[in-house]
PDB file of N, CA and C in Angstrom:
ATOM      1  N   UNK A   1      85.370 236.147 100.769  1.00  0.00           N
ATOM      2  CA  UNK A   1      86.229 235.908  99.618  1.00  0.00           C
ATOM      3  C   UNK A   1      86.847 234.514  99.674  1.00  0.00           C
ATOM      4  N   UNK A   2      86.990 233.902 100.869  1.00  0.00           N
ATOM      5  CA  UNK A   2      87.717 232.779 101.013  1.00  0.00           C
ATOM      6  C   UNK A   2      86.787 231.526 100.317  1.00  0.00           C
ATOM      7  N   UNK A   3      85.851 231.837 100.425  1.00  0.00           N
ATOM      8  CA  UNK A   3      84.798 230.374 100.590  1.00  0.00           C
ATOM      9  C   UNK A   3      84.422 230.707  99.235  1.00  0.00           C
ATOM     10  N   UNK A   4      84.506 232.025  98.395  1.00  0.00           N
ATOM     11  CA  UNK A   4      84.473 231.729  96.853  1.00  0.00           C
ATOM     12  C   UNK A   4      85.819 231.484  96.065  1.00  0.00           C
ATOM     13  N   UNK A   5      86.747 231.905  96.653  1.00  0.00           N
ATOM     14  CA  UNK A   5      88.216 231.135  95.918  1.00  0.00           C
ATOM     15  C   UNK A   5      88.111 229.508  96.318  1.00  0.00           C
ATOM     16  N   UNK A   6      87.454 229.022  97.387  1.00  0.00           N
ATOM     17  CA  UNK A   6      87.466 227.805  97.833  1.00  0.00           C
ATOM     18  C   UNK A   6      86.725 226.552  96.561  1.00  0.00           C
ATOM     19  N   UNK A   7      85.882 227.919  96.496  1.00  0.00           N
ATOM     20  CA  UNK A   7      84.680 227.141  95.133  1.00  0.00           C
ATOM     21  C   UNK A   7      85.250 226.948  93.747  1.00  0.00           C
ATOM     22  N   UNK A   8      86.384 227.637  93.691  1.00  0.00           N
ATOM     23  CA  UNK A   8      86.990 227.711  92.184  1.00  0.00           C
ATOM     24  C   UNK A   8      87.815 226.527  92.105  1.00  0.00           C
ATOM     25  N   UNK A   9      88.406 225.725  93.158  1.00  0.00           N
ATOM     26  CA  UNK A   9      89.496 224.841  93.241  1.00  0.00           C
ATOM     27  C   UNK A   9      89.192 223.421  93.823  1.00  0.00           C
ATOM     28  N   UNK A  10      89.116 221.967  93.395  1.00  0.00           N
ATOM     29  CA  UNK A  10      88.894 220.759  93.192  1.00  0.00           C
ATOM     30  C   UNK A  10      89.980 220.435  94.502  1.00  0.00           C
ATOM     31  N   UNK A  11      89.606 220.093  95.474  1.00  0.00           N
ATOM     32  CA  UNK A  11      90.150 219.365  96.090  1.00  0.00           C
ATOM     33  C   UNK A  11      90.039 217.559  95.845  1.00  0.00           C
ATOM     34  N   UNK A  12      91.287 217.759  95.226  1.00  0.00           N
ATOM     35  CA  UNK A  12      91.298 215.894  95.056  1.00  0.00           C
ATOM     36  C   UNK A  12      91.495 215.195  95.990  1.00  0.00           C
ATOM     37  N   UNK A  13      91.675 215.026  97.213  1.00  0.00           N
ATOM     38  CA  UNK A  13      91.706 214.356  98.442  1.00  0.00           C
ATOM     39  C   UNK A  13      90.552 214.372  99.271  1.00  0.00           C
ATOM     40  N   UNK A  14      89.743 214.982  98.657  1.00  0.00           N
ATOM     41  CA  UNK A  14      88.383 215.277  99.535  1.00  0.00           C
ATOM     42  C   UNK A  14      87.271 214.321  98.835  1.00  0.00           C
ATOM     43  N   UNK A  15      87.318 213.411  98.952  1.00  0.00           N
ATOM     44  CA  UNK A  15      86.368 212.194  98.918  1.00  0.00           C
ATOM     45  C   UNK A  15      84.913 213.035  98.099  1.00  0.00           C
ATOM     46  N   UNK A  16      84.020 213.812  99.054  1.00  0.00           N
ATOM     47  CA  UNK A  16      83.080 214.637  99.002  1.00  0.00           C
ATOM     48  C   UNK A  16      83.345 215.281  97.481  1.00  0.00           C
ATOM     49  N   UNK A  17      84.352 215.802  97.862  1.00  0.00           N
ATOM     50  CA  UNK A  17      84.458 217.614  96.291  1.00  0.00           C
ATOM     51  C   UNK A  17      84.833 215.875  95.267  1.00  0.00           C
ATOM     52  N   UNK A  18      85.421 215.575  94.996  1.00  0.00           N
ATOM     53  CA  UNK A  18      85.908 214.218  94.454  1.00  0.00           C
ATOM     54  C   UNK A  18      84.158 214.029  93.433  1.00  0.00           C
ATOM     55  N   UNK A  19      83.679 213.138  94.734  1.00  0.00           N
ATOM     56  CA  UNK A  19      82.153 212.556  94.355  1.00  0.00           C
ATOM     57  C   UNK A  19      81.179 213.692  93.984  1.00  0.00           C
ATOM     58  N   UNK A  20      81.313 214.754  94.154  1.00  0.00           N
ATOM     59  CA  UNK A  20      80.176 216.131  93.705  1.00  0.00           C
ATOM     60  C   UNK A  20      80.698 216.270  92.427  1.00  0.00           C
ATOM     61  N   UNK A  21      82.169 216.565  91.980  1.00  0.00           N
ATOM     62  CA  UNK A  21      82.643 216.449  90.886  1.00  0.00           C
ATOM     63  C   UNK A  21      82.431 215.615  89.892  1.00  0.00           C
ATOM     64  N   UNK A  22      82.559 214.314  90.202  1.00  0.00           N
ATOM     65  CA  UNK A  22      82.029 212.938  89.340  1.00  0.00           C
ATOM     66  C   UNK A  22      80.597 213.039  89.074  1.00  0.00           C
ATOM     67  N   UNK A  23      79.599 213.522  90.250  1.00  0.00           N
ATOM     68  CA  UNK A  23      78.252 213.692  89.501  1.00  0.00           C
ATOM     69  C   UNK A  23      78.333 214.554  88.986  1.00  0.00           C
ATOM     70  N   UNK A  24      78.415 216.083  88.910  1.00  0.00           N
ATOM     71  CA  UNK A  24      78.263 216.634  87.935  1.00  0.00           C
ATOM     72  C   UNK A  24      78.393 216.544  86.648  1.00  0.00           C
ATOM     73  N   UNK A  25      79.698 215.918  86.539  1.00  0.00           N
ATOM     74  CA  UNK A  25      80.289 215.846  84.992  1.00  0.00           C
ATOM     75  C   UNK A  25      80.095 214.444  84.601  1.00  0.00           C
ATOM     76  N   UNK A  26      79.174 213.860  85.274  1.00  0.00           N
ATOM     77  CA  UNK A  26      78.709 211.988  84.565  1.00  0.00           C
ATOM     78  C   UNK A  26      79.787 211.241  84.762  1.00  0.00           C
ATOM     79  N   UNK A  27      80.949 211.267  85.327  1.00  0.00           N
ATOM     80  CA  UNK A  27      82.514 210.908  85.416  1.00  0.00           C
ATOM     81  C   UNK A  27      82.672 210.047  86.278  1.00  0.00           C
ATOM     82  N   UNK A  28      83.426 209.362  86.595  1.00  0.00           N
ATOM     83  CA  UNK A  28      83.623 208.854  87.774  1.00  0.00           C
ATOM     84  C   UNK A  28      84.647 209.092  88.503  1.00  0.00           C
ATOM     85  N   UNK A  29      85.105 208.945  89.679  1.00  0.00           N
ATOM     86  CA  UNK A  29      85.870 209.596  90.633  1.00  0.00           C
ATOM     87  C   UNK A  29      86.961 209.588  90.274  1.00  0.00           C
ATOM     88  N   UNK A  30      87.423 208.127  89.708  1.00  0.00           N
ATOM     89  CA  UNK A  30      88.740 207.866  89.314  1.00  0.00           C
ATOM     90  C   UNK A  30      89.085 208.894  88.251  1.00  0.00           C
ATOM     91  N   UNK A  31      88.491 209.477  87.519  1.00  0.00           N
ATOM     92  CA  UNK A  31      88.550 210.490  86.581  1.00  0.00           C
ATOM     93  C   UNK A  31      89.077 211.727  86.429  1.00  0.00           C
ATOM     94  N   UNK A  32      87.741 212.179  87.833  1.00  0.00           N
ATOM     95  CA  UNK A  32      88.064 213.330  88.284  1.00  0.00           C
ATOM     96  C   UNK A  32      89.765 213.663  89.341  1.00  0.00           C
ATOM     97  N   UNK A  33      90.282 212.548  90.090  1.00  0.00           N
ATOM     98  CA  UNK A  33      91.069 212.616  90.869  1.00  0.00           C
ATOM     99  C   UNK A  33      92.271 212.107  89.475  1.00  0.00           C
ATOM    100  N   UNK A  34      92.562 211.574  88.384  1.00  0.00           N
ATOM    101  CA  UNK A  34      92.949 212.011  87.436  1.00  0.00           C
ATOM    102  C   UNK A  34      93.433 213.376  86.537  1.00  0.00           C
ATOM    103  N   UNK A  35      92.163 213.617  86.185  1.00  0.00           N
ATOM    104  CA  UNK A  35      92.057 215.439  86.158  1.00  0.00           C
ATOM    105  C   UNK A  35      92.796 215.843  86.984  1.00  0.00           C
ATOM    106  N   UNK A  36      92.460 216.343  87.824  1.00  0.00           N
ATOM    107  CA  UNK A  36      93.260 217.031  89.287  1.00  0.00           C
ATOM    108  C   UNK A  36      94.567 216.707  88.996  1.00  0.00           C
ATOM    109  N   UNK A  37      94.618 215.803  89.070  1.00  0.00           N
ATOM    110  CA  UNK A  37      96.798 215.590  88.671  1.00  0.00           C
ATOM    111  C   UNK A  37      97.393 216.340  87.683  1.00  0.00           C
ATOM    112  N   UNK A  38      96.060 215.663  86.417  1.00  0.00           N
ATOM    113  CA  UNK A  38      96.754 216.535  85.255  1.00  0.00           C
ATOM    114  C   UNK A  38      97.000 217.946  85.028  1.00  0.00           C
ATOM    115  N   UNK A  39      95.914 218.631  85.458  1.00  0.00           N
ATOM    116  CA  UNK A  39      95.562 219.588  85.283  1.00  0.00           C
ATOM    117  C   UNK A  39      95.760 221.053  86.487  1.00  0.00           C
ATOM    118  N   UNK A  40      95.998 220.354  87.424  1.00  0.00           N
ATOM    119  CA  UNK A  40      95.514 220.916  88.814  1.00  0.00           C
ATOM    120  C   UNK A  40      94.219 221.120  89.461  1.00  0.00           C
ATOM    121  N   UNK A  41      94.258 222.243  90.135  1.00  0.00           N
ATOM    122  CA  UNK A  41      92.977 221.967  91.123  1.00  0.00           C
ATOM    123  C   UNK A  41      92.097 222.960  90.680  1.00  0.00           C
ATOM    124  N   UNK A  42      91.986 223.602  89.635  1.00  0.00           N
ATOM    125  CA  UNK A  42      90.922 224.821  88.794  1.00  0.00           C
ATOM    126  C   UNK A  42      90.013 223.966  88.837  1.00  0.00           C
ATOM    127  N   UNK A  43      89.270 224.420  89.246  1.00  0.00           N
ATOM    128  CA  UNK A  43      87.633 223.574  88.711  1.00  0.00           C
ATOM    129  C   UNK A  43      87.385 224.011  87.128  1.00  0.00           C
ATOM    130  N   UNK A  44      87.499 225.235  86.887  1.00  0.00           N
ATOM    131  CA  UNK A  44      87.226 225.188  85.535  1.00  0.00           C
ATOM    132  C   UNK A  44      88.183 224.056  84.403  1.00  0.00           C
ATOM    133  N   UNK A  45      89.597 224.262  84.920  1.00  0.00           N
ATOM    134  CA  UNK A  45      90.188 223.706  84.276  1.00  0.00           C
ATOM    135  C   UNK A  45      89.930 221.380  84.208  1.00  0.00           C
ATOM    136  N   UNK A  46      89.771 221.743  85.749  1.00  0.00           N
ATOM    137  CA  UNK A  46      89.282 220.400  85.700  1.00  0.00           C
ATOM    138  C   UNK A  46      88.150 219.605  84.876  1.00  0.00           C
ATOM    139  N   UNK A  47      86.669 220.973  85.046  1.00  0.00           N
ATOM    140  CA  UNK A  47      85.988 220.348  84.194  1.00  0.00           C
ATOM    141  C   UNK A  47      86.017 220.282  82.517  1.00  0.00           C
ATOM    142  N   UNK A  48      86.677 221.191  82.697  1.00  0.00           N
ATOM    143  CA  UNK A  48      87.096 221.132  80.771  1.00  0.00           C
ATOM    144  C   UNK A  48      87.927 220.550  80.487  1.00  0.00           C
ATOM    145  N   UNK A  49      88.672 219.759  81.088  1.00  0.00           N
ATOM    146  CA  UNK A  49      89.412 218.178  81.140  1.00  0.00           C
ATOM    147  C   UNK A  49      88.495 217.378  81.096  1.00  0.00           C
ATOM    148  N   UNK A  50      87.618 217.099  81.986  1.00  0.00           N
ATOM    149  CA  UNK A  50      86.703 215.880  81.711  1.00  0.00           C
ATOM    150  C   UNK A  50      85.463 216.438  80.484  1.00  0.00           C
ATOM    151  N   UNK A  51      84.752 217.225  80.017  1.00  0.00           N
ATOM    152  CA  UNK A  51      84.278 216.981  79.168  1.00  0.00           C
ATOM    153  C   UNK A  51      84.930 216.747  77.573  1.00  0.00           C
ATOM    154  N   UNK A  52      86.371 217.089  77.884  1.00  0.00           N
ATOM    155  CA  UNK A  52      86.981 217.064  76.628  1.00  0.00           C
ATOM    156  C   UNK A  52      87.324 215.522  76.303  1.00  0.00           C
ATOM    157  N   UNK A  53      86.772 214.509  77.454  1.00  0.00           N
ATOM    158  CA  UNK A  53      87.406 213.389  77.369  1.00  0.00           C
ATOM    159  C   UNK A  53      86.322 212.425  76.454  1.00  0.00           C
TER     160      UNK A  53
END
């Protein structure tokens, strides 16, 4: 259970989840570690921050 709640949440300090994030969503890092502030650390929520952009 841990390592799929792990998957739901954007670690913005993690260089790695950061750069996997930016490729996925065509974004660039600065973006995604943006997101994350705004939004928090939901991945869902994160990515529906950046495609809304």
């Amino acid at each position: 259970m841990g390592r799929k709640q792990d998957r739901a949440r954007v670690a913005g300090g993690q260089d790695y989840e950061v750069r996997y994030e930016a490729k996925k969503t065509r974004r660039s890092a600065s973006a995604v570690k943006k997101a994350v502030k705004k939004v928090g650390s939901s991945r869902k929520k994160v990515e529906r921050r950046l495609r809304s952009k």
